[in-house]
C-alpha atoms as a PDB file:
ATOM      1  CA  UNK A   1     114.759  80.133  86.383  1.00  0.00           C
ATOM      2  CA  UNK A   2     114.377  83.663  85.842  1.00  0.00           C
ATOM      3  CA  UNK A   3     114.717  86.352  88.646  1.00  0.00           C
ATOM      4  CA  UNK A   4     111.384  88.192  87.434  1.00  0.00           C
ATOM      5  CA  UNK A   5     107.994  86.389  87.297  1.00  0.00           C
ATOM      6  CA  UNK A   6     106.461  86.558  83.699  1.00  0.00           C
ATOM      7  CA  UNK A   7     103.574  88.767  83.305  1.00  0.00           C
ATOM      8  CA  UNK A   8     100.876  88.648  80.301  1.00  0.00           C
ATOM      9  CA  UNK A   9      98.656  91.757  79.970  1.00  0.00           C
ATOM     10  CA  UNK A  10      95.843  91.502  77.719  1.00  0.00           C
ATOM     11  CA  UNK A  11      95.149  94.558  76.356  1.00  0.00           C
ATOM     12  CA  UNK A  12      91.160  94.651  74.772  1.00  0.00           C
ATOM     13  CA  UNK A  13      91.571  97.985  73.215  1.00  0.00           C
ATOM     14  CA  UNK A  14      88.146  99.145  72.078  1.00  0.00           C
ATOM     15  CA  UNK A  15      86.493  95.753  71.940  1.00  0.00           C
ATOM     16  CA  UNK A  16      84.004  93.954  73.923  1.00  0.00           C
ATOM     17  CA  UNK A  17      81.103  95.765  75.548  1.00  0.00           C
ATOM     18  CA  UNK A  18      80.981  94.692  79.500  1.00  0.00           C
ATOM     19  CA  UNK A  19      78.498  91.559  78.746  1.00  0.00           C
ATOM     20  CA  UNK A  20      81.147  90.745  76.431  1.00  0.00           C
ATOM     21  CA  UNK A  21      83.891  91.366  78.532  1.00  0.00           C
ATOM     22  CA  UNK A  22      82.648  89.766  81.600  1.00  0.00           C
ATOM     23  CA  UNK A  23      81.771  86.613  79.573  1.00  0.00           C
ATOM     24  CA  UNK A  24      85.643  86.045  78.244  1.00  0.00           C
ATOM     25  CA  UNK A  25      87.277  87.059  81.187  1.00  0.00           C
ATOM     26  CA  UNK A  26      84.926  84.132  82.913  1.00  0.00           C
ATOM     27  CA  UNK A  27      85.998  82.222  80.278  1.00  0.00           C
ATOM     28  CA  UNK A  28      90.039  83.159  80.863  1.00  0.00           C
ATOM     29  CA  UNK A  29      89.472  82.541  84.526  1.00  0.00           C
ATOM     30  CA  UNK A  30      87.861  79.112  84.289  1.00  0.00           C
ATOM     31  CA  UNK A  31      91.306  77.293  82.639  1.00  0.00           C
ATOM     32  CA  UNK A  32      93.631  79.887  84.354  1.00  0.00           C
ATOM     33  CA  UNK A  33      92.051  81.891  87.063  1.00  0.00           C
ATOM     34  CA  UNK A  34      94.289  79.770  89.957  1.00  0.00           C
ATOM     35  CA  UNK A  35      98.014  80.469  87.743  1.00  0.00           C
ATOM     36  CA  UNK A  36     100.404  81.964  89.953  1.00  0.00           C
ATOM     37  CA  UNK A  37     103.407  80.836  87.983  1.00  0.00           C
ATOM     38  CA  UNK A  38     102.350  83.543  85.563  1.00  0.00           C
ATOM     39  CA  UNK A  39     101.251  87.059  86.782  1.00  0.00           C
ATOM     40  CA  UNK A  40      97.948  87.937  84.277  1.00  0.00           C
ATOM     41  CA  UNK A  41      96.136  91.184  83.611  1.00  0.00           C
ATOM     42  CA  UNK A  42      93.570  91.607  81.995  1.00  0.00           C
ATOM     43  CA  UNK A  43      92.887  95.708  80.364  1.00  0.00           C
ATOM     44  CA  UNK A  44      89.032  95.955  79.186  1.00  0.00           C
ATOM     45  CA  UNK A  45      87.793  99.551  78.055  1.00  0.00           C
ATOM     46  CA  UNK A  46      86.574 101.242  80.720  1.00  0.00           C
ATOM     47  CA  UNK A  47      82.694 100.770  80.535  1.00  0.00           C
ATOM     48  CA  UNK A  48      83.547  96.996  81.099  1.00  0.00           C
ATOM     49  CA  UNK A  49      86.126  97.501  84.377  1.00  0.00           C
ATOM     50  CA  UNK A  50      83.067  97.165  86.700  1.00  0.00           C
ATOM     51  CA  UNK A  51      81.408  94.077  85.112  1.00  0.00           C
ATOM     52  CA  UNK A  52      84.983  92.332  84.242  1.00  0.00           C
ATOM     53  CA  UNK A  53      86.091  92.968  87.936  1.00  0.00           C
ATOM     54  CA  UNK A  54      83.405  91.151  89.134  1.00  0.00           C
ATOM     55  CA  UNK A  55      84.088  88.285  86.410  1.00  0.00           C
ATOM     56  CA  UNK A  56      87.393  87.994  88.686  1.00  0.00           C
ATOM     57  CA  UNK A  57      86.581  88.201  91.774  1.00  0.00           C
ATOM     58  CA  UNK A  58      88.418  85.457  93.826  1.00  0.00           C
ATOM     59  CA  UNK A  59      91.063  84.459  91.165  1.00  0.00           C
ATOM     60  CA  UNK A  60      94.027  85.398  90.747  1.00  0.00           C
ATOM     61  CA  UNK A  61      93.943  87.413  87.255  1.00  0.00           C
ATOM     62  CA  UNK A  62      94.546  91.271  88.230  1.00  0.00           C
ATOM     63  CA  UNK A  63      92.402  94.031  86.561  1.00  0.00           C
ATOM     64  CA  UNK A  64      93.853  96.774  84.447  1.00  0.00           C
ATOM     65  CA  UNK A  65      93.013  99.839  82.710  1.00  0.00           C
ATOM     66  CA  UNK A  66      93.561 100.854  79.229  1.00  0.00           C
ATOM     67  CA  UNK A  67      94.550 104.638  80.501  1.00  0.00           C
ATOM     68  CA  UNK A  68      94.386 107.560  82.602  1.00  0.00           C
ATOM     69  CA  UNK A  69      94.398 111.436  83.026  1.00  0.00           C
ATOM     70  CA  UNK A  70      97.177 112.741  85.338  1.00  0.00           C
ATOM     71  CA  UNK A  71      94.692 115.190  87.658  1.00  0.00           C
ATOM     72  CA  UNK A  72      92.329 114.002  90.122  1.00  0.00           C
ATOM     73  CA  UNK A  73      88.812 115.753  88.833  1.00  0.00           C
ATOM     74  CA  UNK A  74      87.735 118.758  86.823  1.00  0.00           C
ATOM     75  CA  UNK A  75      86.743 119.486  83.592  1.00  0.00           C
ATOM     76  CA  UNK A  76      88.287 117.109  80.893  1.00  0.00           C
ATOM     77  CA  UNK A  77      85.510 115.359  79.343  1.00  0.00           C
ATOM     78  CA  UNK A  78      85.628 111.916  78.180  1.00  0.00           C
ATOM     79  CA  UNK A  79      88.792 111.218  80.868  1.00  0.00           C
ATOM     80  CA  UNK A  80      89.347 109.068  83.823  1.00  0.00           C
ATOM     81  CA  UNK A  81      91.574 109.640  87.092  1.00  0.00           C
ATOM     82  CA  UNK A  82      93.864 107.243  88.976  1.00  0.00           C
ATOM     83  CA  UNK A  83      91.392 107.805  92.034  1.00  0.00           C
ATOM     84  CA  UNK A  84      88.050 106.359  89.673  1.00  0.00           C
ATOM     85  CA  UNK A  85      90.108 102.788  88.567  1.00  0.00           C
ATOM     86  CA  UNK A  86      91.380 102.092  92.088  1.00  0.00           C
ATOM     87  CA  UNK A  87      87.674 102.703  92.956  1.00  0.00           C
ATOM     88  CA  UNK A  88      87.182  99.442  90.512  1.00  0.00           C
ATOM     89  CA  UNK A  89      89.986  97.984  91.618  1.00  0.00           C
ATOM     90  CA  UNK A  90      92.109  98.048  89.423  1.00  0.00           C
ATOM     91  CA  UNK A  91      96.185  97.390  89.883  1.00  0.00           C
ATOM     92  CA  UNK A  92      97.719  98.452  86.838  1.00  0.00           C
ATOM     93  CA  UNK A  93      97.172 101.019  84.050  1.00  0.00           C
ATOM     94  CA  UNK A  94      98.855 100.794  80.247  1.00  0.00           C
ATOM     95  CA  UNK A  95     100.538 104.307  79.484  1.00  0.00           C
ATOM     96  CA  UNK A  96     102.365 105.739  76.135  1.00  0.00           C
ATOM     97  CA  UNK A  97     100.335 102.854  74.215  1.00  0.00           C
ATOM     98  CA  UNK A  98     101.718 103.884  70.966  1.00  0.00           C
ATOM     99  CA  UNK A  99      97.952 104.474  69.524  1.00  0.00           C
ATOM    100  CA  UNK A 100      97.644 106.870  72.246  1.00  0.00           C
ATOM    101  CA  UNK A 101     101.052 108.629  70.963  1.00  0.00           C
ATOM    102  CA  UNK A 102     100.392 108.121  67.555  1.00  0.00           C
ATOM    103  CA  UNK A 103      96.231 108.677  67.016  1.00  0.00           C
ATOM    104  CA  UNK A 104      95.953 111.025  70.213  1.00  0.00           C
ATOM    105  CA  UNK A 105      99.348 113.314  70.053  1.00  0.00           C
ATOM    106  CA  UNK A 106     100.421 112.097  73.688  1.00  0.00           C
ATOM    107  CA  UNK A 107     103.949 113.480  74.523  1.00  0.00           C
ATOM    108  CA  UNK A 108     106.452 111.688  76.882  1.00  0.00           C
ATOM    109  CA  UNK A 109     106.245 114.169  79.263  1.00  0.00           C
ATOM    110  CA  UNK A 110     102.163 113.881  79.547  1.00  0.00           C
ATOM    111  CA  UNK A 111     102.894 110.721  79.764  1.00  0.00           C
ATOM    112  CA  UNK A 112     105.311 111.070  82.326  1.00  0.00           C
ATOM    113  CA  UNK A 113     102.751 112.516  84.478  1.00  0.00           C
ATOM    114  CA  UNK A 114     100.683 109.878  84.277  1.00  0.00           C
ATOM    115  CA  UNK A 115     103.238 107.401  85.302  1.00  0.00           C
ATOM    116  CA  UNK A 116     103.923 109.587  88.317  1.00  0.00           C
ATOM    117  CA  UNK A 117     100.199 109.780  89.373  1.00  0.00           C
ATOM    118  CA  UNK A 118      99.582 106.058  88.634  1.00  0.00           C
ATOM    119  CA  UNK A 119     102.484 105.133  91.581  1.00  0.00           C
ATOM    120  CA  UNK A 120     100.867 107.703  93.845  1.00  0.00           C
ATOM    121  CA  UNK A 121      98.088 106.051  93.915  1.00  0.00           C
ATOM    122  CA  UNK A 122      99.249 102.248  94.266  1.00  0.00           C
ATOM    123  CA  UNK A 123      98.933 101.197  90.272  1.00  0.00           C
ATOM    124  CA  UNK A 124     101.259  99.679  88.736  1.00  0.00           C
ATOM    125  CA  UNK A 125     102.252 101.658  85.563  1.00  0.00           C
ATOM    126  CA  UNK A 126     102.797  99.517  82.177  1.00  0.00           C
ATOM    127  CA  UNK A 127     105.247 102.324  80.568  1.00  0.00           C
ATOM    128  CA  UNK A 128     105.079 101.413  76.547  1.00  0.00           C
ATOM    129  CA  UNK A 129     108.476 102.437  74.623  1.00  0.00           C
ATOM    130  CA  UNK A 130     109.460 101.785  70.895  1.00  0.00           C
ATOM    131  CA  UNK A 131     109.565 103.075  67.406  1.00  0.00           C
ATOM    132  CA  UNK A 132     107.806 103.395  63.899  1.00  0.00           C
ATOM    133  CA  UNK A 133     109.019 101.641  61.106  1.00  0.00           C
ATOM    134  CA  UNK A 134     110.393 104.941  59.777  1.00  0.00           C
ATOM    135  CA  UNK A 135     112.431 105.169  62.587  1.00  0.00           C
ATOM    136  CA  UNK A 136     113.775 101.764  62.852  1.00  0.00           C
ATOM    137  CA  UNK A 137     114.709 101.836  58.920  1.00  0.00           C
ATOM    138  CA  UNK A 138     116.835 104.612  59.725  1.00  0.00           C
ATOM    139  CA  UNK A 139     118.580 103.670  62.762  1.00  0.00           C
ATOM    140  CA  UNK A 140     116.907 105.480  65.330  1.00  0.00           C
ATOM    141  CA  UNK A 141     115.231 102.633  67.266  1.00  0.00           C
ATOM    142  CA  UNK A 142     117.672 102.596  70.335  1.00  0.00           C
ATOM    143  CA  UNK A 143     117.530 106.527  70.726  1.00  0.00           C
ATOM    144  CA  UNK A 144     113.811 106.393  70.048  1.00  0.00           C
ATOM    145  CA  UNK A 145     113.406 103.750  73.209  1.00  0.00           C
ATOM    146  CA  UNK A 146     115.995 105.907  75.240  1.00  0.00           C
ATOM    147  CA  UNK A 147     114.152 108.967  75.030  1.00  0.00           C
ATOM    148  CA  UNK A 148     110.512 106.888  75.632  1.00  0.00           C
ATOM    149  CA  UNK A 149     112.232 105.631  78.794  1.00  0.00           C
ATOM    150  CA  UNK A 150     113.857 108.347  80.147  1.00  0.00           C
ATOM    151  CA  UNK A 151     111.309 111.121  80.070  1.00  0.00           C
ATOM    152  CA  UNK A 152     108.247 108.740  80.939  1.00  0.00           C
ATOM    153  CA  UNK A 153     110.057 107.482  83.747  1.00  0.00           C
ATOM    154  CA  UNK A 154     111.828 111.220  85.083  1.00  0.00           C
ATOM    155  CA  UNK A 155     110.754 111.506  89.085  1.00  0.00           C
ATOM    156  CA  UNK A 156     110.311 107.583  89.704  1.00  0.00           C
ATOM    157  CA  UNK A 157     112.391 106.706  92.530  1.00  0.00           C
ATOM    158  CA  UNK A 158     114.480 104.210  93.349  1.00  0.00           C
ATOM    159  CA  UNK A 159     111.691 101.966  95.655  1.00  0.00           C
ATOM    160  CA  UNK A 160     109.090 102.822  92.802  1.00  0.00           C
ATOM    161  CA  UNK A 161     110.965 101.240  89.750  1.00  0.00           C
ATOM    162  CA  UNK A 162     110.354  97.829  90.399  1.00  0.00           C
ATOM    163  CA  UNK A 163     106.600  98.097  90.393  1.00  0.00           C
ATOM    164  CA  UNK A 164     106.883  99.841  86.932  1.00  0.00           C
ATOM    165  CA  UNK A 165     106.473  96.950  84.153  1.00  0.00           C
ATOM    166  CA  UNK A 166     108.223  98.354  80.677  1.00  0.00           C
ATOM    167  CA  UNK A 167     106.819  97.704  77.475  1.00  0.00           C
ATOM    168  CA  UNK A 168     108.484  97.085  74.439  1.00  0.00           C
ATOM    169  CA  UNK A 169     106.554  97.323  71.386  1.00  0.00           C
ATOM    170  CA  UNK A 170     107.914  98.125  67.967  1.00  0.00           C
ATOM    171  CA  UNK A 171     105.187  99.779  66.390  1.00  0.00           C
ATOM    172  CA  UNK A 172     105.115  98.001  62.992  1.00  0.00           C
ATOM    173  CA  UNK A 173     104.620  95.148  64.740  1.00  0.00           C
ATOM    174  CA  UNK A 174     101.709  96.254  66.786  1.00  0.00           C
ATOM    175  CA  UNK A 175      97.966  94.830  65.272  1.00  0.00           C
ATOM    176  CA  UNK A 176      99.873  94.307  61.860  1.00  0.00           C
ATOM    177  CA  UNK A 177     100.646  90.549  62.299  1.00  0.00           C
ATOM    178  CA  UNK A 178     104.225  91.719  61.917  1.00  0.00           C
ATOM    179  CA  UNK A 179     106.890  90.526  64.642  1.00  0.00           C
ATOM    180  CA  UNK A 180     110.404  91.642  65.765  1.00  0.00           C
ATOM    181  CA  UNK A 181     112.622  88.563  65.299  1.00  0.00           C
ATOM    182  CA  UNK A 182     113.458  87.292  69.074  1.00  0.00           C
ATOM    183  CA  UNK A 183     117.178  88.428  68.364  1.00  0.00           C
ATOM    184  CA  UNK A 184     115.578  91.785  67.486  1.00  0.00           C
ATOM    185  CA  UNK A 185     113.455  92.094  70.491  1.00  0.00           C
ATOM    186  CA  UNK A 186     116.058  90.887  72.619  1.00  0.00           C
ATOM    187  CA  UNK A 187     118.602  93.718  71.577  1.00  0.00           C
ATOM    188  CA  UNK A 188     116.092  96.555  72.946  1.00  0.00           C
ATOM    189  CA  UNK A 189     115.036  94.170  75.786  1.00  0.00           C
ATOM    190  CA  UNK A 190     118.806  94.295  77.243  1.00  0.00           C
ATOM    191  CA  UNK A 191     119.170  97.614  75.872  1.00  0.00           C
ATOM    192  CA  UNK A 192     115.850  99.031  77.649  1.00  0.00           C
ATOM    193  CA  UNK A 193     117.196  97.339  81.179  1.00  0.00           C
ATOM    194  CA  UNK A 194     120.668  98.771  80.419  1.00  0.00           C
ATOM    195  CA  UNK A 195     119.448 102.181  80.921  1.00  0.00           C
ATOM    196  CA  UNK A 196     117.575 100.953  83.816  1.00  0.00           C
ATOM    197  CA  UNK A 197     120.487  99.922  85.656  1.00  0.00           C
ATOM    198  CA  UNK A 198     122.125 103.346  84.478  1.00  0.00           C
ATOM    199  CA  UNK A 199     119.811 105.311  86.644  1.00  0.00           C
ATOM    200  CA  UNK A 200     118.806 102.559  88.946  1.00  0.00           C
ATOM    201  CA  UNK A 201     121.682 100.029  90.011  1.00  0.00           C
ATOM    202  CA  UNK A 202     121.655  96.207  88.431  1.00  0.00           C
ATOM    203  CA  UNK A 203     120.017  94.978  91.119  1.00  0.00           C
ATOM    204  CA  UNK A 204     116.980  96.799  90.814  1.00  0.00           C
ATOM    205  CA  UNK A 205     117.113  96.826  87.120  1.00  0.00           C
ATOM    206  CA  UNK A 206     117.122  92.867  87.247  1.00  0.00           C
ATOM    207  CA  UNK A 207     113.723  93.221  89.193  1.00  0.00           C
ATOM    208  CA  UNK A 208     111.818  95.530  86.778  1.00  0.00           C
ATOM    209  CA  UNK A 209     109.952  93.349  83.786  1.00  0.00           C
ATOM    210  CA  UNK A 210     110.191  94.562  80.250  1.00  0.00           C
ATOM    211  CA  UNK A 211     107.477  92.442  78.434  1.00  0.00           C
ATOM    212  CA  UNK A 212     106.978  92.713  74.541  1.00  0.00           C
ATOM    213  CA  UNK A 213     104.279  94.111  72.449  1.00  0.00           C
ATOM    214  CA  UNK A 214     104.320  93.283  69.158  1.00  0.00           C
ATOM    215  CA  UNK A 215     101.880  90.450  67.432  1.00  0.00           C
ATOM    216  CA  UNK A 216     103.129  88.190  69.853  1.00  0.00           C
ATOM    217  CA  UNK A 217     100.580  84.799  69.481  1.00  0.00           C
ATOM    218  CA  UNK A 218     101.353  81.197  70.891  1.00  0.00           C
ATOM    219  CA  UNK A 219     103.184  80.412  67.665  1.00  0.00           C
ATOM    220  CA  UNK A 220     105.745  82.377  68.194  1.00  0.00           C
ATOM    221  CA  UNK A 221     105.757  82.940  71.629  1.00  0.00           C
ATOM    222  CA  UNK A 222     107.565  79.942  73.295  1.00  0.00           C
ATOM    223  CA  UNK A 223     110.895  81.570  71.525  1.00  0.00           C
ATOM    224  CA  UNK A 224     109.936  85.061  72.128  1.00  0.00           C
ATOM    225  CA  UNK A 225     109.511  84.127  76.051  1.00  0.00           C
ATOM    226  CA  UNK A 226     112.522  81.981  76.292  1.00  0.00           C
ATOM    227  CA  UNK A 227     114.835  84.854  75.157  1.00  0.00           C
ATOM    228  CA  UNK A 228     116.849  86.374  78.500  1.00  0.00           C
ATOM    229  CA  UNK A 229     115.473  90.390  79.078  1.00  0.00           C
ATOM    230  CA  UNK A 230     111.879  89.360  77.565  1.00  0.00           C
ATOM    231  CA  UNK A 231     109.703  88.974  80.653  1.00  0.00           C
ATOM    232  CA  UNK A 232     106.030  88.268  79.118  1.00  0.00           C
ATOM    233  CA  UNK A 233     104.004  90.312  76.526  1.00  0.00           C
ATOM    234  CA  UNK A 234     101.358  93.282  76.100  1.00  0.00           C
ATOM    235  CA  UNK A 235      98.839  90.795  73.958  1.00  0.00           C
ATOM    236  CA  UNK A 236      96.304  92.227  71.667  1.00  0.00           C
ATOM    237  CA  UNK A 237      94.446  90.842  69.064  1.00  0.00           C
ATOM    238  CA  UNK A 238      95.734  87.582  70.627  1.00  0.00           C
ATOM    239  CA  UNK A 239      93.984  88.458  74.103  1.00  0.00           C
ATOM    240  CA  UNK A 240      90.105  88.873  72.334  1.00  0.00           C
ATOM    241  CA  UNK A 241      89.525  84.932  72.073  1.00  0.00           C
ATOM    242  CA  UNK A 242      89.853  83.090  75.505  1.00  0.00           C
ATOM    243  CA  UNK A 243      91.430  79.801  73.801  1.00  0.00           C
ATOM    244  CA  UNK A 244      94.394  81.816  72.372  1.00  0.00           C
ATOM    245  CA  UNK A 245      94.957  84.227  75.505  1.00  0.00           C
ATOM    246  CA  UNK A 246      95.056  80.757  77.796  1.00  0.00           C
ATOM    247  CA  UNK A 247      97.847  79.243  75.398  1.00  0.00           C
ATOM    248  CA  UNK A 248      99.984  82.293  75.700  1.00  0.00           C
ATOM    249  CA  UNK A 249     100.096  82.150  79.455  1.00  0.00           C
ATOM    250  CA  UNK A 250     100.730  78.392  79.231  1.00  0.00           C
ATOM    251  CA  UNK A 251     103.584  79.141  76.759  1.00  0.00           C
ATOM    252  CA  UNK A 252     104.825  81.880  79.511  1.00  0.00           C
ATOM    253  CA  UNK A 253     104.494  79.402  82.270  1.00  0.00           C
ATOM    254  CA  UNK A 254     106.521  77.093  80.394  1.00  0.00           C
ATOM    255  CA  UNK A 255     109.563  79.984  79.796  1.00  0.00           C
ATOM    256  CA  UNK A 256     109.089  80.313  83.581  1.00  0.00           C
END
């Protein structure tokens, strides 16, 4: 029995309009909506928050966003503050995604601030860390994580860290039907809650969940899951089709 609850994020990316959305997360919530073994989250675009939060309402699937920009209000067009989700109700927010690093030139300290102003205002950051193939193939995956980790997380206190959930996702594995081996994701895993209990003491390091993004589907998952630092997964393709998402979660209640 593991010290940290697992946690399963489904992450929509830009699918599903809020019809859409509010029609599979009705669908999630009918076979798992009551699961407490298994902390879920489910991250629609933001033009479905509203209609998927009231798909939920009364179960015990949490909402989260995709996103978010770091000040409150002003003039940045096509961006969304910590103060507008936690108007929806949201609980947690995915930062550092590696599309938003990658497609949208995010930096870790941008995303730093965001992690920051997510905790200020009671959401629960989902921090994502980890490296391009380019980087793995030459050797640079552990350094790569380190820096992710270190920057993004620079000002989070000591009774903040455990509502931080880390996110390791290798980005050749990510949407490419690619996955790390379990011995591979379990070597950053340990390494990413390493550095954690560097700056944070092993007992609160033991507390903080570092899940795994990375084409992670309910073939593969009962080994993934069963593997010591990994703690659930960021799901995305996997998360579209209600079926699939509920079998993960069962797979994650089983690792339990």
């Amino acid at each position: 029995m593991s010290l940290r609850k697992k946690l399963l994020a489904g992450n929509w990316k830009m699918h599903k309009t809020a019809a859409e959305g509010a029609s599979l997360a009705a669908d999630i919530a009918a076979a798992i909506g009551k699961e407490t073994a298994v902390d879920v989250v489910l991250c629609p675009p933001f033009t479905a928050l509203d209609s998927v939060g009231r798909a939920l309402e009364g179960q015990a699937i949490k909402l989260g966003a995709q996103n978010l920009h770091p000040e409150k209000f002003g003039a940045f067009t096509g961006e969304v503050s910590a103060e507008m989700l936690r108007a929806l109700f949201v609980t947690h927010v995915i930062l550092g995604h590696s599309e938003r690093r990658g497609l949208f030139g995010e930096l870790d300290e941008f995303i730093n601030r965001k992690v920051l102003v997510a905790l200020a205002n009671q959401l629960k950051p989902i921090l994502c860390v980890g490296e391009t193939l380019a980087e793995r193939e030459a050797g640079k995956t552990l350094a790569v994580v380190q820096q992710h980790l270190e920057v993004g997380l620079k000002g989070v206190t000591e009774e903040q860290i455990t509502t931080v959930i880390v996110a390791y996702e290798p980005v050749w594995a990510v949407g490419t039907g690619k996955v790390a081996t379990p011995a591979q994701a379990q070597e950053v895993h340990a390494f990413v809650r390493g550095i954690l209990t560097q700056h944070y003491g092993a007992a609160r390091a033991q507390k903080v969940r570092v899940i795994y993004g990375g084409s992670m589907k309910p073939a593969n998952a009962g080994e993934l899951l069963a593997q010591p630092d990994i703690d659930g997964g960021l799901i995305g393709g996997a998360s579209l089709e209600a079926r699939t998402f509920v079998d993960l979660v069962n797979a994650a209640a089983a690792a339990q």
